[in-house]
N, C-alpha and C. Protein backbone atom coordinates (compact mmCIF):
# COMPACT_ATOMS: atom_id res chain seq x y z
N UNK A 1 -45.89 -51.15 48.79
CA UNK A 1 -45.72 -49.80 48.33
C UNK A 1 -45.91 -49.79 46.81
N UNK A 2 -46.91 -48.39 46.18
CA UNK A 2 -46.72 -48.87 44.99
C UNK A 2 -46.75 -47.18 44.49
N UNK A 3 -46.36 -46.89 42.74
CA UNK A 3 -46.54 -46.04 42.41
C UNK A 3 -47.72 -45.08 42.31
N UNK A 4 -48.45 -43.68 42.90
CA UNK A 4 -49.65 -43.72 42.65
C UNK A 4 -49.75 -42.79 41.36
N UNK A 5 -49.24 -43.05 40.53
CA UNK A 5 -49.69 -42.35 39.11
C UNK A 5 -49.16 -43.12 38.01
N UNK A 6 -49.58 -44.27 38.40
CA UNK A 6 -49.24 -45.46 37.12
C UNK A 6 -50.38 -44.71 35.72
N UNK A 7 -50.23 -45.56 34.80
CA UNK A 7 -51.54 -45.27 33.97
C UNK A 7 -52.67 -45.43 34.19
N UNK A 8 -52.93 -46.73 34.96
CA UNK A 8 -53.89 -47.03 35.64
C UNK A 8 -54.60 -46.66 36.46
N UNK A 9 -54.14 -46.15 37.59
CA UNK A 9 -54.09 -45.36 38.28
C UNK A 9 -54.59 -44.23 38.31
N UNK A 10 -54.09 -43.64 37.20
CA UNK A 10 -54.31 -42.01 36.97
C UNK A 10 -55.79 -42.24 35.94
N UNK A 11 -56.12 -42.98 35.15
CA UNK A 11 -57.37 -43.12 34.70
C UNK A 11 -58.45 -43.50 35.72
N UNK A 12 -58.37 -44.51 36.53
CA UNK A 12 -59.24 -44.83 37.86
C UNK A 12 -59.47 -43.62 38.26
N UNK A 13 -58.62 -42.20 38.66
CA UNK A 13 -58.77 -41.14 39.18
C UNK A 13 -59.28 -40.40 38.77
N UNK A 14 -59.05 -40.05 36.99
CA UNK A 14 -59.99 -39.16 36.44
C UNK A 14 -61.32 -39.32 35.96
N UNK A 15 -61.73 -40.80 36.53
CA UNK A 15 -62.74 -41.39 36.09
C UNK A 15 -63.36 -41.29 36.95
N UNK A 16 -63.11 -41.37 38.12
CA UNK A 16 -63.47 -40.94 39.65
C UNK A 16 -64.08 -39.53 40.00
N UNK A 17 -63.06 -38.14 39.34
CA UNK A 17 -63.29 -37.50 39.40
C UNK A 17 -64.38 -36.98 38.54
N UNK A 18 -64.48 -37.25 37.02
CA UNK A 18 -65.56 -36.76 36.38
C UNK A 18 -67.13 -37.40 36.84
N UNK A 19 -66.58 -38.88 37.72
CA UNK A 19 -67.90 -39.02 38.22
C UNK A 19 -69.00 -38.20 39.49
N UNK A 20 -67.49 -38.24 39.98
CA UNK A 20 -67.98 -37.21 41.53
C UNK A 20 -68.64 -35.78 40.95
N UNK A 21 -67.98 -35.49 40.10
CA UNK A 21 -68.13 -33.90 39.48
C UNK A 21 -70.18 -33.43 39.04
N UNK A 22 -70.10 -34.83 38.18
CA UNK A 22 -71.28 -35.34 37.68
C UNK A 22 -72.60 -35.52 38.85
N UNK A 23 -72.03 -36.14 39.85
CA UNK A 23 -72.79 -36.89 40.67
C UNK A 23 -73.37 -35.54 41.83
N UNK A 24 -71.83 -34.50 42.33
CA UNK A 24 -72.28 -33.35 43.04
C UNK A 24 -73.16 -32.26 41.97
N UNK A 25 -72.74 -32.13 40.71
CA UNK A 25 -73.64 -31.08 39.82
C UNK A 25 -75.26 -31.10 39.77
N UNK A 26 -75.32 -32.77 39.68
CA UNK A 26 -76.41 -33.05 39.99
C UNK A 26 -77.26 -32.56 41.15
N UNK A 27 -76.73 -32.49 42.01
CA UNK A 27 -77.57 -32.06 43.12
C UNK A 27 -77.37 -30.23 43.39
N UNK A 28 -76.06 -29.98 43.14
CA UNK A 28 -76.18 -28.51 43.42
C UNK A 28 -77.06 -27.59 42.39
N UNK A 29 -76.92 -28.27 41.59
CA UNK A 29 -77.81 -27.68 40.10
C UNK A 29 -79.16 -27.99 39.53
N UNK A 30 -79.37 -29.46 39.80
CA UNK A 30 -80.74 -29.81 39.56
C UNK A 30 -81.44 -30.26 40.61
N UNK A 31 -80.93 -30.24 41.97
CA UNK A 31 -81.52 -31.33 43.26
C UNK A 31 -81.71 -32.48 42.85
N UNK A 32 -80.95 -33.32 42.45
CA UNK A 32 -81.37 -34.53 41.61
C UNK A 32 -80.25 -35.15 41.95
N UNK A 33 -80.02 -36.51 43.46
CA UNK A 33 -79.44 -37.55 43.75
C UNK A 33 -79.16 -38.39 42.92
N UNK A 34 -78.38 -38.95 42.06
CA UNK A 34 -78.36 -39.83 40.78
C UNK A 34 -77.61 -40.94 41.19
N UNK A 35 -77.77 -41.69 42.24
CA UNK A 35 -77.30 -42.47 42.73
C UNK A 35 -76.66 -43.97 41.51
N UNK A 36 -77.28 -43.87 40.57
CA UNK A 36 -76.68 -44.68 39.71
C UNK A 36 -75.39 -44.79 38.81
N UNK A 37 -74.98 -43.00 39.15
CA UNK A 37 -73.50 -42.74 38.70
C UNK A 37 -73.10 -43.24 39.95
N UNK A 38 -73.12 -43.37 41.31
CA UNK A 38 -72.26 -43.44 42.01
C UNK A 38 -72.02 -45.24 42.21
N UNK A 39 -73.30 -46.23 41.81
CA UNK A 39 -73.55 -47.14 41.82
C UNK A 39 -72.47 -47.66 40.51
N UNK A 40 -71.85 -46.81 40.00
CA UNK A 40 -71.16 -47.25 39.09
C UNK A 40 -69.31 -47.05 38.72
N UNK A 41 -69.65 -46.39 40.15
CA UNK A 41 -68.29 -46.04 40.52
C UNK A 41 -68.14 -47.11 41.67
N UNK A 42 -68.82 -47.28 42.52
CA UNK A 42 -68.44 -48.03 43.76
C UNK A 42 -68.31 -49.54 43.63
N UNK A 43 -67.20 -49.92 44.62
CA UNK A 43 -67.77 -51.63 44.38
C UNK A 43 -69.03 -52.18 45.21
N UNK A 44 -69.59 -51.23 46.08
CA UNK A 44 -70.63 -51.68 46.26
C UNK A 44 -71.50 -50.80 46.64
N UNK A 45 -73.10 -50.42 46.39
CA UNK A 45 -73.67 -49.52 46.92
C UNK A 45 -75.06 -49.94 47.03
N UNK A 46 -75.00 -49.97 48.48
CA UNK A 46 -76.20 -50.55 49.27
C UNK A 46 -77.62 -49.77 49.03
N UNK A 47 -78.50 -50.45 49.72
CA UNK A 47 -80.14 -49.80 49.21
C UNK A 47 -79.97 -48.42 50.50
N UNK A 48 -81.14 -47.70 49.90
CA UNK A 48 -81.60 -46.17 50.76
C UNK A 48 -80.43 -45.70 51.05
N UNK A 49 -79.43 -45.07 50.02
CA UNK A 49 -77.81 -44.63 50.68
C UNK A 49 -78.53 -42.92 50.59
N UNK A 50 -77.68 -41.94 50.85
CA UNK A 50 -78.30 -40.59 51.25
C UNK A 50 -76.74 -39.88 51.41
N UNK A 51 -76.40 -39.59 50.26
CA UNK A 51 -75.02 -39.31 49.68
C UNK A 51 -75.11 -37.68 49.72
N UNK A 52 -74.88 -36.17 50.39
CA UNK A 52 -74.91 -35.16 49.95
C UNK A 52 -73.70 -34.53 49.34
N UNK A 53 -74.09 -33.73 48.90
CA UNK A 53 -73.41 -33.01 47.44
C UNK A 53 -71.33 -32.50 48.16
N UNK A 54 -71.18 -32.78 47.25
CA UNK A 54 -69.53 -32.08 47.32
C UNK A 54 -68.64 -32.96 47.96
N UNK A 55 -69.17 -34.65 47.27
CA UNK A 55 -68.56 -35.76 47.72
C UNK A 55 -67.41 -35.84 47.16
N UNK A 56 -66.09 -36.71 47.25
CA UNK A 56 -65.12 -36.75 46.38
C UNK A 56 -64.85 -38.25 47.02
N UNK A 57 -64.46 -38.53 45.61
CA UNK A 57 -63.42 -39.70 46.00
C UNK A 57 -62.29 -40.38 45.13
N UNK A 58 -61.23 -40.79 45.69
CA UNK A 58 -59.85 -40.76 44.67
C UNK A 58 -60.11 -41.96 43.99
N UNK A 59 -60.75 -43.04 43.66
CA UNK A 59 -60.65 -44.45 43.06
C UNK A 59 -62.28 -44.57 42.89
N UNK A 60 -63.20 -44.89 43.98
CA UNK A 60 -64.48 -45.27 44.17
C UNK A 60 -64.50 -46.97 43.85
N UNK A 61 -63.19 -47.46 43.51
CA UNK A 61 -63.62 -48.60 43.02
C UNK A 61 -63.10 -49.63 44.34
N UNK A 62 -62.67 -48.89 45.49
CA UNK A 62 -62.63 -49.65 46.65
C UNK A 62 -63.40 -49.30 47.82
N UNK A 63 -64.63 -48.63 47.83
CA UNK A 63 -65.54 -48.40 48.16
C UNK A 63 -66.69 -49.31 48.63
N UNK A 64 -66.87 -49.69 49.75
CA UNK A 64 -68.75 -50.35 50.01
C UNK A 64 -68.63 -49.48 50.68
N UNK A 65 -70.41 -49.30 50.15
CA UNK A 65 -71.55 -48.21 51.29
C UNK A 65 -72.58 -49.04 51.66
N UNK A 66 -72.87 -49.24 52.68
CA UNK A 66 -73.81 -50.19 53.61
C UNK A 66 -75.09 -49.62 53.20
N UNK A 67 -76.37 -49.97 53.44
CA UNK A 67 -77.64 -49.69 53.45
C UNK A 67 -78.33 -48.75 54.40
N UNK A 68 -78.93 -47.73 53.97
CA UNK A 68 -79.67 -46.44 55.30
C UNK A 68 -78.22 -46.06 55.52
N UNK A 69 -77.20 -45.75 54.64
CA UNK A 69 -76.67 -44.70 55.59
C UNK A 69 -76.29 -43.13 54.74
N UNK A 70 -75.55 -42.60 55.89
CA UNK A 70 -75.68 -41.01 54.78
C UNK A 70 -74.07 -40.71 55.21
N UNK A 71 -73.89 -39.94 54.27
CA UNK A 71 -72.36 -39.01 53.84
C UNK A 71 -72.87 -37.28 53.58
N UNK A 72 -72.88 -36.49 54.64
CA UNK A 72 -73.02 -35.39 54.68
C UNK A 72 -72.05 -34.42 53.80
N UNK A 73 -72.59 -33.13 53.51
CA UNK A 73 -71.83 -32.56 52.95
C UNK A 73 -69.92 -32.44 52.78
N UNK A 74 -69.68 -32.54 51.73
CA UNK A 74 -67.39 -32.19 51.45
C UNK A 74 -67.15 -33.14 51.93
N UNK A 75 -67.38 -34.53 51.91
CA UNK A 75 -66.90 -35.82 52.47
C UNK A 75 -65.71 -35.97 51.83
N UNK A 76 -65.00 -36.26 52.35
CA UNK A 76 -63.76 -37.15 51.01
C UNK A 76 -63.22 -38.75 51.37
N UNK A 77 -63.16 -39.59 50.53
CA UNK A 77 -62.72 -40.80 51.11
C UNK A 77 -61.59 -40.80 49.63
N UNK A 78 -60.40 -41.40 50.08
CA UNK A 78 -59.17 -41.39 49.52
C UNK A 78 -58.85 -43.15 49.62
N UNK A 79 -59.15 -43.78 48.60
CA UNK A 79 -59.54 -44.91 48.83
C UNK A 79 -58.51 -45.52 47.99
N UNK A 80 -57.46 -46.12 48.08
CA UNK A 80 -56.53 -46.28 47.43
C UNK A 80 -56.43 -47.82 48.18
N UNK A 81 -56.97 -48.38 49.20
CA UNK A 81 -57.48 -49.56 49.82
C UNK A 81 -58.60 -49.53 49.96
N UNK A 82 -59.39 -51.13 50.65
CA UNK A 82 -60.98 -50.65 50.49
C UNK A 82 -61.39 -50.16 52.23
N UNK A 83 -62.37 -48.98 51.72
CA UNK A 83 -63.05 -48.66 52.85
C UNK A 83 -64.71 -49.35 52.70
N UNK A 84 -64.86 -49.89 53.68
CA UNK A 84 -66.23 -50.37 54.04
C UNK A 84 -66.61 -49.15 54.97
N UNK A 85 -67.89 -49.04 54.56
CA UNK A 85 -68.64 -48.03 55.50
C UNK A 85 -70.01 -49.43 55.64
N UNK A 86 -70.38 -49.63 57.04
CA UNK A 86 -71.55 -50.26 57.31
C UNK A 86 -73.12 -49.89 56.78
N UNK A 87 -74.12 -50.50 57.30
CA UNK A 87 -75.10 -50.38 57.29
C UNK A 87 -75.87 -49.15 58.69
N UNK A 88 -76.59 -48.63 58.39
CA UNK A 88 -76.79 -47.41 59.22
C UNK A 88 -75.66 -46.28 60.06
N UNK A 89 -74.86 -45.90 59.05
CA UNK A 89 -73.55 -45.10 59.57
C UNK A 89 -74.24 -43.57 59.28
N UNK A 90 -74.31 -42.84 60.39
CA UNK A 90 -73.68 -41.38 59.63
C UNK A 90 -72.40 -40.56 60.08
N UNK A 91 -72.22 -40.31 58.73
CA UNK A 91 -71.11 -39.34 58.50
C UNK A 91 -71.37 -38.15 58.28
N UNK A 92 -71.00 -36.90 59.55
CA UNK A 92 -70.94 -35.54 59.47
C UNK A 92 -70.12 -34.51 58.54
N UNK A 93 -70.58 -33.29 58.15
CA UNK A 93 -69.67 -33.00 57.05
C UNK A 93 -68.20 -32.71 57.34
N UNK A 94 -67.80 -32.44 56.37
CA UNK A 94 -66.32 -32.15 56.16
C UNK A 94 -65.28 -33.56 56.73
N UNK A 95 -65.54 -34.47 56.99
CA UNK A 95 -65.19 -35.51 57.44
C UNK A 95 -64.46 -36.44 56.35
N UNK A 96 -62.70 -36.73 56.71
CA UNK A 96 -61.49 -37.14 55.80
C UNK A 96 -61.60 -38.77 55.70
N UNK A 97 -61.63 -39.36 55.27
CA UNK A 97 -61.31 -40.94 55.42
C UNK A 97 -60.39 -41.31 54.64
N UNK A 98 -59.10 -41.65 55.31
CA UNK A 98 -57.61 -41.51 53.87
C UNK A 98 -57.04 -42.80 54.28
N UNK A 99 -57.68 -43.74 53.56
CA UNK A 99 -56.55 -45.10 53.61
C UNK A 99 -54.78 -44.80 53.22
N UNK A 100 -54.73 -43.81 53.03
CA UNK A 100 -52.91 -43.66 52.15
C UNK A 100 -51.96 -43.73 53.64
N UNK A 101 -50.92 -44.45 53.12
CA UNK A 101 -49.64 -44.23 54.07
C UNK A 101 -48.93 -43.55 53.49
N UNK A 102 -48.02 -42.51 53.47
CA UNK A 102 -46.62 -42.25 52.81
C UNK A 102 -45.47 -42.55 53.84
N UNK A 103 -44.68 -42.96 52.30
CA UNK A 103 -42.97 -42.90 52.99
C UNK A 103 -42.31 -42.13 53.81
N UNK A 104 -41.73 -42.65 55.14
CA UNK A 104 -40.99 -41.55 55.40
C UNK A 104 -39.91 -40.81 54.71
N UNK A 105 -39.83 -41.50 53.81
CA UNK A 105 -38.41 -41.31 52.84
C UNK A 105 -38.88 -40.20 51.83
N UNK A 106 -38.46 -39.05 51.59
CA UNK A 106 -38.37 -38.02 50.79
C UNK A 106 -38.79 -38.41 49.16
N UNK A 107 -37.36 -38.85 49.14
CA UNK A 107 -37.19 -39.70 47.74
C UNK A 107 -38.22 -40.06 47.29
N UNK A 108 -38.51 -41.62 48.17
CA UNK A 108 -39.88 -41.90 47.45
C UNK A 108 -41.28 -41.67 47.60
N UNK A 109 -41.32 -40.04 48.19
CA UNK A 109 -42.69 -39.67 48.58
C UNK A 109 -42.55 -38.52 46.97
N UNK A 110 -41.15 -37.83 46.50
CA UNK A 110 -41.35 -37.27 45.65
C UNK A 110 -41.56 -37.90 44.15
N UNK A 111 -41.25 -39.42 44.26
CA UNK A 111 -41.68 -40.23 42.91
C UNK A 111 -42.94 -40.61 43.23
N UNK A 112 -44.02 -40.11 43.86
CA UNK A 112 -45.08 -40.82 44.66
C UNK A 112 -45.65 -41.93 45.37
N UNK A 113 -45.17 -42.50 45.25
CA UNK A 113 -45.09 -43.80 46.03
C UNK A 113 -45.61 -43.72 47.38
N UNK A 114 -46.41 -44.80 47.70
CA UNK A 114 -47.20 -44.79 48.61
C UNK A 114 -47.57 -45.97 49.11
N UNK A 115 -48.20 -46.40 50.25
CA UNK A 115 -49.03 -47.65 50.78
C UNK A 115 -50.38 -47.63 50.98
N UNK A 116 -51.08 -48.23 51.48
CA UNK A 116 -52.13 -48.10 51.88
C UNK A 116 -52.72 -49.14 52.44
N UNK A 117 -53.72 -48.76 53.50
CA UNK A 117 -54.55 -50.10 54.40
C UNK A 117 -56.13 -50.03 54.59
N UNK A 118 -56.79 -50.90 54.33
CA UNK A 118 -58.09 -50.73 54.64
C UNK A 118 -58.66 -50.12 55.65
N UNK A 119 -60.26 -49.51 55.81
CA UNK A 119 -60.65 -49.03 56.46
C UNK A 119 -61.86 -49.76 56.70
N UNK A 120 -62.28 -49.76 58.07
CA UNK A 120 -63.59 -50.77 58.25
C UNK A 120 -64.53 -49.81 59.31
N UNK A 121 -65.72 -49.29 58.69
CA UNK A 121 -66.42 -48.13 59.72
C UNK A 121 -68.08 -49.48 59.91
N UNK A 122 -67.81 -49.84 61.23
CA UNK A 122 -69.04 -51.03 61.53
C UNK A 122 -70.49 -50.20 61.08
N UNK A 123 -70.93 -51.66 61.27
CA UNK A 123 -72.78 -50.88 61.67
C UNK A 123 -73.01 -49.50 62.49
N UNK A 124 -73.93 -48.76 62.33
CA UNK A 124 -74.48 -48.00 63.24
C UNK A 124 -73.71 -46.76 64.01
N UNK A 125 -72.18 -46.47 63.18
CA UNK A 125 -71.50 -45.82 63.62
C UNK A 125 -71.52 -44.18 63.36
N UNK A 126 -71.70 -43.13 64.13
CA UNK A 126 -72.15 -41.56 63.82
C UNK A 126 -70.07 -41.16 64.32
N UNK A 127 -70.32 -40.42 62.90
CA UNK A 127 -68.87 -39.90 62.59
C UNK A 127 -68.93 -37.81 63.00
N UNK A 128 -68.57 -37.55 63.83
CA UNK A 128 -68.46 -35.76 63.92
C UNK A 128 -68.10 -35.14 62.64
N UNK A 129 -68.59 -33.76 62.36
CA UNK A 129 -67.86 -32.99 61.19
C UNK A 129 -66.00 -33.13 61.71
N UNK A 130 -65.30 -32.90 60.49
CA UNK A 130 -64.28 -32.44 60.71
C UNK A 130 -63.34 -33.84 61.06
N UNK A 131 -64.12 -34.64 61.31
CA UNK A 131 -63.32 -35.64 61.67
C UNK A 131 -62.27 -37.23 60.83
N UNK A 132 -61.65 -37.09 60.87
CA UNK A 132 -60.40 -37.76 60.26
C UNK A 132 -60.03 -39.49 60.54
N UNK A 133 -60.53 -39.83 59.60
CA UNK A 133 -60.40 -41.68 60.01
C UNK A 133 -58.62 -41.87 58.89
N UNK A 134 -57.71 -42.54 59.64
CA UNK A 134 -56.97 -42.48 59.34
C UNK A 134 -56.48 -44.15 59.08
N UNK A 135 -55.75 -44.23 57.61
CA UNK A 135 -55.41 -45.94 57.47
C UNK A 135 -55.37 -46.94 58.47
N UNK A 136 -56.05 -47.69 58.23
CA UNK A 136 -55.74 -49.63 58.68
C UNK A 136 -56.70 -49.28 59.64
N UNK A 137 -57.66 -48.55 60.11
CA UNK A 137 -58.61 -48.18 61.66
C UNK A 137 -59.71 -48.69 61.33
N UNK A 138 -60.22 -50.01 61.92
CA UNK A 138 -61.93 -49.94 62.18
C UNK A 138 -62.16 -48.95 63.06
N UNK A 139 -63.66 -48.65 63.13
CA UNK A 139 -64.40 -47.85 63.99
C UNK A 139 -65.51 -49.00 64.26
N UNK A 140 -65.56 -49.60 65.74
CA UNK A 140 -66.51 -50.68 65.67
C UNK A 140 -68.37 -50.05 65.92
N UNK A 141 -68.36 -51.10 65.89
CA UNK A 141 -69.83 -51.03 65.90
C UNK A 141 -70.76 -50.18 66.85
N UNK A 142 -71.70 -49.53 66.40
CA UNK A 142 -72.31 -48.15 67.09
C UNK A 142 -71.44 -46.88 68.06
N UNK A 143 -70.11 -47.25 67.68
CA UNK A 143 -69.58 -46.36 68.60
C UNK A 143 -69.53 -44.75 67.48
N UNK A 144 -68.96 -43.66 68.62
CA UNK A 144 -69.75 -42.31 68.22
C UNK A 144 -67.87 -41.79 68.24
N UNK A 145 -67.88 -41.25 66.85
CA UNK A 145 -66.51 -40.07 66.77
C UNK A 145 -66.70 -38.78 66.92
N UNK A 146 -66.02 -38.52 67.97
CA UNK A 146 -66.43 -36.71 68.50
C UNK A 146 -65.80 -35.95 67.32
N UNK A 147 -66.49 -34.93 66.87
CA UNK A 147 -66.07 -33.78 65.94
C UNK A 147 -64.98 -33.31 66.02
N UNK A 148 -64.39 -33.51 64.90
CA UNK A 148 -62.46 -33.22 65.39
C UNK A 148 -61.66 -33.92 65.63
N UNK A 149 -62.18 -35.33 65.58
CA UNK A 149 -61.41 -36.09 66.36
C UNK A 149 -60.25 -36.68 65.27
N UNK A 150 -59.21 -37.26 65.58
CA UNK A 150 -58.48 -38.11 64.58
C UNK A 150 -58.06 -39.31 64.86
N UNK A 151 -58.71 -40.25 64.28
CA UNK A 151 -58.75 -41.78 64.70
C UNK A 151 -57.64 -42.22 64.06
N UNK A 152 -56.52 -43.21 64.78
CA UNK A 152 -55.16 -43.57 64.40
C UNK A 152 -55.10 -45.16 64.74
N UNK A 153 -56.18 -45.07 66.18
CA UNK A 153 -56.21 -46.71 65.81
C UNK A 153 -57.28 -47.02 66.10
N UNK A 154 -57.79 -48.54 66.06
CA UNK A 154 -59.23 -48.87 66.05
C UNK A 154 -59.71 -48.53 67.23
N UNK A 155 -60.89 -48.11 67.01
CA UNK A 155 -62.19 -47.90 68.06
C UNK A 155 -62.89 -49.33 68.45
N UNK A 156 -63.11 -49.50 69.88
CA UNK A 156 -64.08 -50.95 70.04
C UNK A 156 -65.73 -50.68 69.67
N UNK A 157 -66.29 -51.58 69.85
CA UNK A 157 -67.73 -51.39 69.52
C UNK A 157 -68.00 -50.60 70.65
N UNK A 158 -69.76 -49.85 70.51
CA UNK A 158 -70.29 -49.72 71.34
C UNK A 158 -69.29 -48.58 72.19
N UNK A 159 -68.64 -47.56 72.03
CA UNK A 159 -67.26 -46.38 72.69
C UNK A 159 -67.55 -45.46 71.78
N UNK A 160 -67.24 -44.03 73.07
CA UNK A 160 -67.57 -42.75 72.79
C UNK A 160 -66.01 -42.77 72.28
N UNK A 161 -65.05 -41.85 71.20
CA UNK A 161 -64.33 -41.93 71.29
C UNK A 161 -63.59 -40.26 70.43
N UNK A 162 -62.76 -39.45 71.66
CA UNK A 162 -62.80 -38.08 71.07
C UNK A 162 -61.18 -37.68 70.79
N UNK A 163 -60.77 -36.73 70.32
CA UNK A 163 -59.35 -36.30 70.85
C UNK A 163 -58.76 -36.14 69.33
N UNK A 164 -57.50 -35.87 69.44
CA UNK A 164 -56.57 -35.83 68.33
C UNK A 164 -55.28 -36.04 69.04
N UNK A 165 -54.87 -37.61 68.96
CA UNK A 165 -55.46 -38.94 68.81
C UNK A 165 -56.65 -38.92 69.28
N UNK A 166 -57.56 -39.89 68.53
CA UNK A 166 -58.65 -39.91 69.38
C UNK A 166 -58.66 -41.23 70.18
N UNK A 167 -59.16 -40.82 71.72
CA UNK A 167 -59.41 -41.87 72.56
C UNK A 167 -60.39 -42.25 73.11
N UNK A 168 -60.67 -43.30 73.64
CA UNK A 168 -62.49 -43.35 74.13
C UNK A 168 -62.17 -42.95 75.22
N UNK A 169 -63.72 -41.95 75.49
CA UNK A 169 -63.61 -41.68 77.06
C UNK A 169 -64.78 -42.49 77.74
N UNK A 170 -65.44 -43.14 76.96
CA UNK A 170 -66.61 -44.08 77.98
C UNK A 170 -66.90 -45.09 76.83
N UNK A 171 -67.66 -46.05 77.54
CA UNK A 171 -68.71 -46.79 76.55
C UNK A 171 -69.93 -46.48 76.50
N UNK A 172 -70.72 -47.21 75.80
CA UNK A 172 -72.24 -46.92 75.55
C UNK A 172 -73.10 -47.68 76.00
N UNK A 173 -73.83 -47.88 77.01
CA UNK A 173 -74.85 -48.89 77.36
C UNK A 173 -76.05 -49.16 76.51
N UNK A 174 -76.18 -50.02 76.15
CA UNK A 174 -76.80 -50.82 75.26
C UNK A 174 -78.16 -50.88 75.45
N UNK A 175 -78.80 -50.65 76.94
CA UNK A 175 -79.44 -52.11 77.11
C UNK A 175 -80.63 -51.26 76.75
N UNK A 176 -82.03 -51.82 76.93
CA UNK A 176 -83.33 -52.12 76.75
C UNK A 176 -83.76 -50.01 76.44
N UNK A 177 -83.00 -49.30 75.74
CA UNK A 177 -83.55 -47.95 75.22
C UNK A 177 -84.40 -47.83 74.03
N UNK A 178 -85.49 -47.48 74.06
CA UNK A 178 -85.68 -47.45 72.79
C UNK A 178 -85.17 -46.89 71.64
């Protein structure tokens, strides 16, 4: 558990924010992807990423973005642990990704205090608008999050998986499709 408005903290954030600010102006105002502000916020940012406008993010500095993938419009990732996003992921808009835990305890939710757990979104994984990846959850590999859904615990590879909780209702057959 730690404080989230240390000094540190709170500079990571506004540094975060004037980047995001920078990075969406760019595109709503000039159409101009500037992927090198974001390359400079993230700890890692893979080749052909496809980032759209009205991104946010609370840190960026626990961030990988995999290669070929995209973040659709009002994304937010709340990254206060690291989220990995894979290689060929998409993410639909309006879609939450919040590594934060809070206290059940009053007290120390009103001094801010908080936890947090990584997030791991595999290869090849298509995320619904609206949909909510919630601390410590992989989403494995090529599996599909229905729109709306709210993921609480990990998804297996290769699973359709819908609900609030979300649960899988099938898997995905793999074999020889093009």
């Amino acid at each position: 558990m730690f404080n989230s408005q240390t000094d540190k903290i709170t500079a990571l954030k506004a540094q975060a924010q004037d980047i995001c600010r920078k990075y969406n102006n760019k595109i709503n105002f000039e159409n101009k992807y500037d992927y090198l502000l974001l390359s400079s916020l993230f700890k890692n940012l893979g080749d052909n990423p496809y980032i759209e406008s009205n991104f946010y993010c609370e840190l960026g500095t626990n961030i990988s973005f995999g290669n070929n993938s995209f973040l659709n419009h009002d994304v937010t990732i709340v990254d206060y642990a690291p989220v990995k996003i894979g290689n060929n992921v998409n993410i639909a808009p309006k879609v939450g990704i919040y590594t934060t835990i809070y206290p059940d305890d009053p007290k120390l939710r009103k001094q801010h205090y908080l936890s947090a757990a990584p997030i791991n979104i595999e290869d090849g994984v298509w995320i619904g608008g609206h949909a909510v990846i919630s601390a410590g959850v992989t989403v494995g590999k090529n599996s599909i999050i229905g729109a709306g859904s709210v993921v609480t615990e990990d998804i297996p590879a290769n699973s359709v998986a819908v609900g609030n909780p979300a649960r899988v209702i099938r898997k995905i057959n793999i074999e020889d499709k093009p």
